[in-house]
PDB file of N, CA and C in Angstrom:
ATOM      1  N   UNK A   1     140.591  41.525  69.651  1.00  0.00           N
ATOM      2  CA  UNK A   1     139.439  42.357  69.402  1.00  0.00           C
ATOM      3  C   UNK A   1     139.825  43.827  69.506  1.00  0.00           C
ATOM      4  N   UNK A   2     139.061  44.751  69.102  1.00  0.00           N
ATOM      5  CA  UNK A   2     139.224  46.113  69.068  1.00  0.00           C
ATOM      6  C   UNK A   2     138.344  46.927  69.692  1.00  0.00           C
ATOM      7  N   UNK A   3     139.062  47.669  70.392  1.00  0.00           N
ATOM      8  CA  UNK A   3     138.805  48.532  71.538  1.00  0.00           C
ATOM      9  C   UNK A   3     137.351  49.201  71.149  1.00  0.00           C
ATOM     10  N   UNK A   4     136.657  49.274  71.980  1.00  0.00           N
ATOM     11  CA  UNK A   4     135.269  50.067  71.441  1.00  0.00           C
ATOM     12  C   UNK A   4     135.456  51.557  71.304  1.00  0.00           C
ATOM     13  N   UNK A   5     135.206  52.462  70.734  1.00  0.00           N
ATOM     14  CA  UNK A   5     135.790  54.330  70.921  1.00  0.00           C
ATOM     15  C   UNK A   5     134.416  54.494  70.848  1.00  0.00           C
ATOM     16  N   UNK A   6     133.872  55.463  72.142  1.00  0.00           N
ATOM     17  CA  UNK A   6     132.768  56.333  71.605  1.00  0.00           C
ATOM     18  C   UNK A   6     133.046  57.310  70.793  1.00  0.00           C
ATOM     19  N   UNK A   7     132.348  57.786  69.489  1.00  0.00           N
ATOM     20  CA  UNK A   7     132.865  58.387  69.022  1.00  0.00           C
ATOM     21  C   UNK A   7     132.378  59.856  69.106  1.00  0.00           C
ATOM     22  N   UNK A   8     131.044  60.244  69.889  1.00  0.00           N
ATOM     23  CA  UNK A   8     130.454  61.404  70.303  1.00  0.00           C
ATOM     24  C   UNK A   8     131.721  61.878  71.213  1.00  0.00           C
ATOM     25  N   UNK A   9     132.621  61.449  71.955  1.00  0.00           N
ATOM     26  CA  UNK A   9     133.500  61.842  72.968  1.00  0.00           C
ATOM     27  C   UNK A   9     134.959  62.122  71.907  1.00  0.00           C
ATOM     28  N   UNK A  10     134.531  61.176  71.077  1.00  0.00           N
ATOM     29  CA  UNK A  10     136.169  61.466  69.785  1.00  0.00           C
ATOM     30  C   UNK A  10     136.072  63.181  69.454  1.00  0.00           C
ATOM     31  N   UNK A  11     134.502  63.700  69.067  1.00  0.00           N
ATOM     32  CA  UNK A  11     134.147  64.314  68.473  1.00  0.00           C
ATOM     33  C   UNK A  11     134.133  65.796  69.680  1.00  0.00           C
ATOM     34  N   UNK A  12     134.032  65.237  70.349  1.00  0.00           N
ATOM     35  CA  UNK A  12     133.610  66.996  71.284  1.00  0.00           C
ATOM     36  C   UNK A  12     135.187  67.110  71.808  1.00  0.00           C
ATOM     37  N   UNK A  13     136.066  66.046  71.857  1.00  0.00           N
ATOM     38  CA  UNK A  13     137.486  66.230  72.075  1.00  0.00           C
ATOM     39  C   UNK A  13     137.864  67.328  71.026  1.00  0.00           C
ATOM     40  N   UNK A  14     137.418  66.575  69.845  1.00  0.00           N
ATOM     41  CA  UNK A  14     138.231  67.392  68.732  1.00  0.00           C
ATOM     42  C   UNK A  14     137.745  69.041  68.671  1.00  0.00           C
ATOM     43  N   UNK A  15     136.458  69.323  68.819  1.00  0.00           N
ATOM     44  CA  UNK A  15     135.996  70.484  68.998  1.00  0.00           C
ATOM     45  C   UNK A  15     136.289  70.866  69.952  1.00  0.00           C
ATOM     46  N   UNK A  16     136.262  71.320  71.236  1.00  0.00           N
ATOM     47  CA  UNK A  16     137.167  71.562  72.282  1.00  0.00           C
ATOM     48  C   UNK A  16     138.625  71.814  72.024  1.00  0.00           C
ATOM     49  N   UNK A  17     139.420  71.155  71.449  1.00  0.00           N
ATOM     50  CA  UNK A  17     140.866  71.289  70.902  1.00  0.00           C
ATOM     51  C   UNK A  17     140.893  72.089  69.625  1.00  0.00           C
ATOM     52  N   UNK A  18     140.020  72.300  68.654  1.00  0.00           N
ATOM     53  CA  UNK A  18     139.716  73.185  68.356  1.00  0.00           C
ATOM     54  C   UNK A  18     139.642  74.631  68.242  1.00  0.00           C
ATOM     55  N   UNK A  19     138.566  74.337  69.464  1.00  0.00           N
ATOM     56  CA  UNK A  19     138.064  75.592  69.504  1.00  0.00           C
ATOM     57  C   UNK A  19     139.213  76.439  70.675  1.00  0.00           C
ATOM     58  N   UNK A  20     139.675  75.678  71.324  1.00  0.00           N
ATOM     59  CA  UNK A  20     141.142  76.100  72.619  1.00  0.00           C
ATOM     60  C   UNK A  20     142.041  76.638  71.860  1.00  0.00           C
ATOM     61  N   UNK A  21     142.405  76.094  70.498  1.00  0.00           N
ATOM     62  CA  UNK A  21     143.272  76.743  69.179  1.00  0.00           C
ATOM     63  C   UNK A  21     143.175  78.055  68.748  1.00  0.00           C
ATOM     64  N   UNK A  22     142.113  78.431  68.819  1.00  0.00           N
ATOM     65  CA  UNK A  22     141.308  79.397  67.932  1.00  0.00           C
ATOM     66  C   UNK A  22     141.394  80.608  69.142  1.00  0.00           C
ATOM     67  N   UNK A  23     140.671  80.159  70.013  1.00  0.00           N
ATOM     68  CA  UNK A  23     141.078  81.164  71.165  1.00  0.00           C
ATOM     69  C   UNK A  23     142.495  81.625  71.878  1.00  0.00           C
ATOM     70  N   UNK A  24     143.473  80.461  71.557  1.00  0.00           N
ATOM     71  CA  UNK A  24     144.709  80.959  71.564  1.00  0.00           C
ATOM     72  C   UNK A  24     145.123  81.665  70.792  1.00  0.00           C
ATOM     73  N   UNK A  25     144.688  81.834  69.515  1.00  0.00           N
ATOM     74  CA  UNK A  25     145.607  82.120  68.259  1.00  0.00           C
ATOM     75  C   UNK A  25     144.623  84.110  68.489  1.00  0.00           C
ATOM     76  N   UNK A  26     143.365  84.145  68.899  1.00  0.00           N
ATOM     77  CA  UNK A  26     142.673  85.021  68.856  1.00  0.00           C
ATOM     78  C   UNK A  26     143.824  86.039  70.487  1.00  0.00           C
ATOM     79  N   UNK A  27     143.760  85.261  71.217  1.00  0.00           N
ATOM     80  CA  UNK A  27     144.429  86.164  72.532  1.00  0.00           C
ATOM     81  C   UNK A  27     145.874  87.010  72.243  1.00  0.00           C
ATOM     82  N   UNK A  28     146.339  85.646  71.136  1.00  0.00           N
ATOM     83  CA  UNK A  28     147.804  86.571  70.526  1.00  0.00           C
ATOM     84  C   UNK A  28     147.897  87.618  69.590  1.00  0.00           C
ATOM     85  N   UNK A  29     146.599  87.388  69.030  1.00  0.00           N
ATOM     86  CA  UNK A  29     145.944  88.420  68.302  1.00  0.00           C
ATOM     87  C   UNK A  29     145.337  89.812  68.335  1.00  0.00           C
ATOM     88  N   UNK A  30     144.501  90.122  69.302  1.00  0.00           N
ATOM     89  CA  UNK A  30     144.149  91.031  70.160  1.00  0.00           C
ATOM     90  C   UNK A  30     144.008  90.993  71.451  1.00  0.00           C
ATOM     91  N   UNK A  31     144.615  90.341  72.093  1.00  0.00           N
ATOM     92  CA  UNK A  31     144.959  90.214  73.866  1.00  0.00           C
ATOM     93  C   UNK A  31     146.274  91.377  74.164  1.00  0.00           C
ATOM     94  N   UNK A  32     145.673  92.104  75.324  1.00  0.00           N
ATOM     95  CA  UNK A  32     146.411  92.602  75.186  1.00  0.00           C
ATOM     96  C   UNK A  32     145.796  92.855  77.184  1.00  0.00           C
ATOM     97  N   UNK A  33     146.733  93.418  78.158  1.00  0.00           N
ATOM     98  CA  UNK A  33     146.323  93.217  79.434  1.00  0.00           C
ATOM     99  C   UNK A  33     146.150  94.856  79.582  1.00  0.00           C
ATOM    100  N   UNK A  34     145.460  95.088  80.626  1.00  0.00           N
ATOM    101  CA  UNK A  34     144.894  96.352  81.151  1.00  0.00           C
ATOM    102  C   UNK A  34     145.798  97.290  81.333  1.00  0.00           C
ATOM    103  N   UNK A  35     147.030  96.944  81.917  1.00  0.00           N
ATOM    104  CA  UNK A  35     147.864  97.484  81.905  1.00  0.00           C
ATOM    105  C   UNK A  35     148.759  97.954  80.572  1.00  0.00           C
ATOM    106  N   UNK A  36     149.130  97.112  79.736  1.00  0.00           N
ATOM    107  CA  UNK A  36     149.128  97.696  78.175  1.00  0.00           C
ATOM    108  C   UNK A  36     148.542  98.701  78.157  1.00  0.00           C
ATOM    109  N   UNK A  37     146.982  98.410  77.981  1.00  0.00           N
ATOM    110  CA  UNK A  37     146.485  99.715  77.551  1.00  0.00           C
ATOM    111  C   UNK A  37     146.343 100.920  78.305  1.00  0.00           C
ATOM    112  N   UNK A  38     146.170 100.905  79.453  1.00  0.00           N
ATOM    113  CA  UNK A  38     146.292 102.110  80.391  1.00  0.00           C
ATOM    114  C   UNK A  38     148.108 102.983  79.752  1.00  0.00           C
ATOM    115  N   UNK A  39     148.881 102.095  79.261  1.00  0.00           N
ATOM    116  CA  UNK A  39     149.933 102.264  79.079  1.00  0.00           C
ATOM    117  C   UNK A  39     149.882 103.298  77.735  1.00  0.00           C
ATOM    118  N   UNK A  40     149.485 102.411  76.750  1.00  0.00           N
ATOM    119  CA  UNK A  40     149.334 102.931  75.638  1.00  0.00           C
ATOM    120  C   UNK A  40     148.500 104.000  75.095  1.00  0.00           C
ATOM    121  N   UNK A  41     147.054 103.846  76.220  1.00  0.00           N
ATOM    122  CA  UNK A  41     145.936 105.267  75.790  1.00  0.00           C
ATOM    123  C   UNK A  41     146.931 106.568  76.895  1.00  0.00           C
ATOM    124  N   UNK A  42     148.049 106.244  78.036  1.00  0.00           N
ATOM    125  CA  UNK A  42     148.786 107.324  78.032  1.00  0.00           C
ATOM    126  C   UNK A  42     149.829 108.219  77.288  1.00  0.00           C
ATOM    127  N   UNK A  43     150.428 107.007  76.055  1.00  0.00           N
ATOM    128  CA  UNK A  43     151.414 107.298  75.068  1.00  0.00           C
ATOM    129  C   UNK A  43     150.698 108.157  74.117  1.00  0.00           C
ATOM    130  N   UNK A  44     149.571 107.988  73.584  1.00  0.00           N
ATOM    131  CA  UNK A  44     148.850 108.406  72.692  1.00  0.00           C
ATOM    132  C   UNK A  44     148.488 109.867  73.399  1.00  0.00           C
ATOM    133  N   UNK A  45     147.774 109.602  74.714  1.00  0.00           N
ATOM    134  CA  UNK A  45     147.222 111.882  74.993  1.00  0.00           C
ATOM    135  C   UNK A  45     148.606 112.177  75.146  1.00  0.00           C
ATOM    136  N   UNK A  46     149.880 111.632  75.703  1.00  0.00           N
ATOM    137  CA  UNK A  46     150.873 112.614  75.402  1.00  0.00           C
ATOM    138  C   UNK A  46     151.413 113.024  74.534  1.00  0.00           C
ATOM    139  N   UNK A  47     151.549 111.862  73.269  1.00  0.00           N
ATOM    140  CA  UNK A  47     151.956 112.620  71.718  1.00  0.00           C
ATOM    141  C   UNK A  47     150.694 113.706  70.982  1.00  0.00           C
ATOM    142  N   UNK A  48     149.082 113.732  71.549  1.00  0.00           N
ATOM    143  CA  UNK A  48     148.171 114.546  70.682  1.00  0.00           C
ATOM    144  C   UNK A  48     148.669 116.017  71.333  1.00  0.00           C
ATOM    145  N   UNK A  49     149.066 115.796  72.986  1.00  0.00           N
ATOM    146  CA  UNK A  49     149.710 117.499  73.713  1.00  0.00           C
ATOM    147  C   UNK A  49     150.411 117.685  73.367  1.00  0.00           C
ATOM    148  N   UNK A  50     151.980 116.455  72.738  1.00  0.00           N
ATOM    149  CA  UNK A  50     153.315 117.130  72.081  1.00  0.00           C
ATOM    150  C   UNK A  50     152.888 117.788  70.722  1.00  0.00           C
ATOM    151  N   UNK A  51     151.695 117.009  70.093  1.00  0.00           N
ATOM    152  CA  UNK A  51     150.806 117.776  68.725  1.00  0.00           C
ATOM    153  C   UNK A  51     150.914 118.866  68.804  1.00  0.00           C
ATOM    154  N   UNK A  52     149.702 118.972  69.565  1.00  0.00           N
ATOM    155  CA  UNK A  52     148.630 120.116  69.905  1.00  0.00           C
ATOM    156  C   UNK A  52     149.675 121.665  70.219  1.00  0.00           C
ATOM    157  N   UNK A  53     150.407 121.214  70.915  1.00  0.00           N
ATOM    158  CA  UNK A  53     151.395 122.035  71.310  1.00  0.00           C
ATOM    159  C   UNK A  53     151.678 123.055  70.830  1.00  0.00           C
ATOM    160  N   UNK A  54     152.408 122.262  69.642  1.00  0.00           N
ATOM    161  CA  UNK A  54     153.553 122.598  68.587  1.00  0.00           C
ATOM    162  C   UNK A  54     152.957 123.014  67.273  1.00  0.00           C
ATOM    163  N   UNK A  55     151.716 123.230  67.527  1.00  0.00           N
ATOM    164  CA  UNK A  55     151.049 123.403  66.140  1.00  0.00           C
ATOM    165  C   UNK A  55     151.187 125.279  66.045  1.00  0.00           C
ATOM    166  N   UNK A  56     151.325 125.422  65.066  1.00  0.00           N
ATOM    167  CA  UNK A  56     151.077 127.548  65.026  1.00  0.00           C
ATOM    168  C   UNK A  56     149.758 127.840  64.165  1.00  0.00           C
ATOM    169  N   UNK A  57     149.532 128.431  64.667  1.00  0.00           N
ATOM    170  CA  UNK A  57     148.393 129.270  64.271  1.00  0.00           C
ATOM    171  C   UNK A  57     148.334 130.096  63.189  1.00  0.00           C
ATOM    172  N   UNK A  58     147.625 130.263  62.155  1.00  0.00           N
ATOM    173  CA  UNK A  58     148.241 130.885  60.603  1.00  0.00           C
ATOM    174  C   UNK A  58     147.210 132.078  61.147  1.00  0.00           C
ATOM    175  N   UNK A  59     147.256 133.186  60.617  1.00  0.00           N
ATOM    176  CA  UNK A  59     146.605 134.762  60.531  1.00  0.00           C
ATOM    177  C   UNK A  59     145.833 134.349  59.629  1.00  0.00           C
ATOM    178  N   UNK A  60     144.290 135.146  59.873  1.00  0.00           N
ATOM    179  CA  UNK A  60     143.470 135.052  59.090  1.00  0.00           C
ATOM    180  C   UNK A  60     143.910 136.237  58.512  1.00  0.00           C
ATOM    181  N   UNK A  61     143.802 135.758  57.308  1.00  0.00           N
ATOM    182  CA  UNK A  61     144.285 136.759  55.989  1.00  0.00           C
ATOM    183  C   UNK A  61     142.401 136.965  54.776  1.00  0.00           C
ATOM    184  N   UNK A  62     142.474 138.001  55.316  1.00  0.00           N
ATOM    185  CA  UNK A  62     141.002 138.651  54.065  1.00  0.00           C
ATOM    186  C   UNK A  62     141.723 139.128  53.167  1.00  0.00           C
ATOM    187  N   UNK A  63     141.626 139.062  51.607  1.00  0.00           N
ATOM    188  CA  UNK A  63     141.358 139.855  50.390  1.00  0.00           C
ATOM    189  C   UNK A  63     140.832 141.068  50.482  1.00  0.00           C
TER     190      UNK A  63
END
Protein backbone atom coordinates (compact mmCIF):
# COMPACT_ATOMS: atom_id res chain seq x y z
CA UNK A 1 0.00 0.00 0.00
CA UNK A 2 1.00 3.63 -0.32
CA UNK A 3 1.96 5.88 2.15
CA UNK A 4 -0.79 8.51 2.82
CA UNK A 5 1.03 12.38 2.15
CA UNK A 6 -0.93 15.23 3.46
CA UNK A 7 -0.68 17.29 0.89
CA UNK A 8 -1.61 20.85 2.64
CA UNK A 9 1.90 20.08 4.56
CA UNK A 10 3.55 19.04 0.88
CA UNK A 11 2.38 22.48 0.01
CA UNK A 12 3.39 25.00 2.84
CA UNK A 13 6.85 22.94 2.77
CA UNK A 14 7.22 24.00 -0.67
CA UNK A 15 6.28 27.64 0.04
CA UNK A 16 8.41 28.05 2.98
CA UNK A 17 11.42 26.65 0.82
CA UNK A 18 10.47 28.98 -1.43
CA UNK A 19 10.01 31.72 0.03
CA UNK A 20 13.66 30.98 2.38
CA UNK A 21 15.11 31.09 -1.45
CA UNK A 22 13.94 34.32 -2.26
CA UNK A 23 15.01 35.86 0.92
CA UNK A 24 18.35 34.43 0.52
CA UNK A 25 18.87 35.44 -2.92
CA UNK A 26 17.29 39.10 -1.72
CA UNK A 27 20.06 39.36 1.46
CA UNK A 28 22.87 38.75 -1.24
CA UNK A 29 21.32 41.25 -3.02
CA UNK A 30 20.95 44.18 -0.84
CA UNK A 31 22.20 42.91 2.60
CA UNK A 32 24.61 44.59 3.55
CA UNK A 33 25.64 44.93 7.70
CA UNK A 34 25.75 48.24 9.66
CA UNK A 35 29.01 48.27 9.73
CA UNK A 36 29.46 48.29 5.81
CA UNK A 37 27.59 51.11 5.76
CA UNK A 38 28.82 53.24 8.54
CA UNK A 39 31.93 52.26 6.46
CA UNK A 40 30.89 53.31 3.23
CA UNK A 41 28.59 56.63 4.10
CA UNK A 42 32.37 57.47 5.64
CA UNK A 43 34.15 56.76 2.17
CA UNK A 44 31.68 58.81 0.40
CA UNK A 45 31.84 62.47 2.96
CA UNK A 46 35.52 61.92 2.55
CA UNK A 47 35.75 61.80 -1.28
CA UNK A 48 32.71 64.94 -1.48
CA UNK A 49 35.76 67.01 1.10
CA UNK A 50 38.59 65.57 -1.28
CA UNK A 51 35.81 67.23 -4.01
CA UNK A 52 34.85 70.08 -2.40
CA UNK A 53 38.33 70.87 -1.66
CA UNK A 54 39.93 70.86 -4.80
CA UNK A 55 37.39 72.61 -6.64
CA UNK A 56 38.58 76.57 -7.78
CA UNK A 57 36.55 79.13 -7.95
CA UNK A 58 36.18 80.94 -11.51
CA UNK A 59 35.98 85.13 -11.27
CA UNK A 60 32.90 86.54 -11.99
CA UNK A 61 33.57 88.07 -15.21
CA UNK A 62 30.79 91.07 -16.39
CA UNK A 63 30.75 92.32 -20.07
Amino acid sequence: MAEIVNLNRFRKNAAKAEARAAADANAVKFGRTKAQKVLEEAQAEKARAVLDASKRERPDTEP
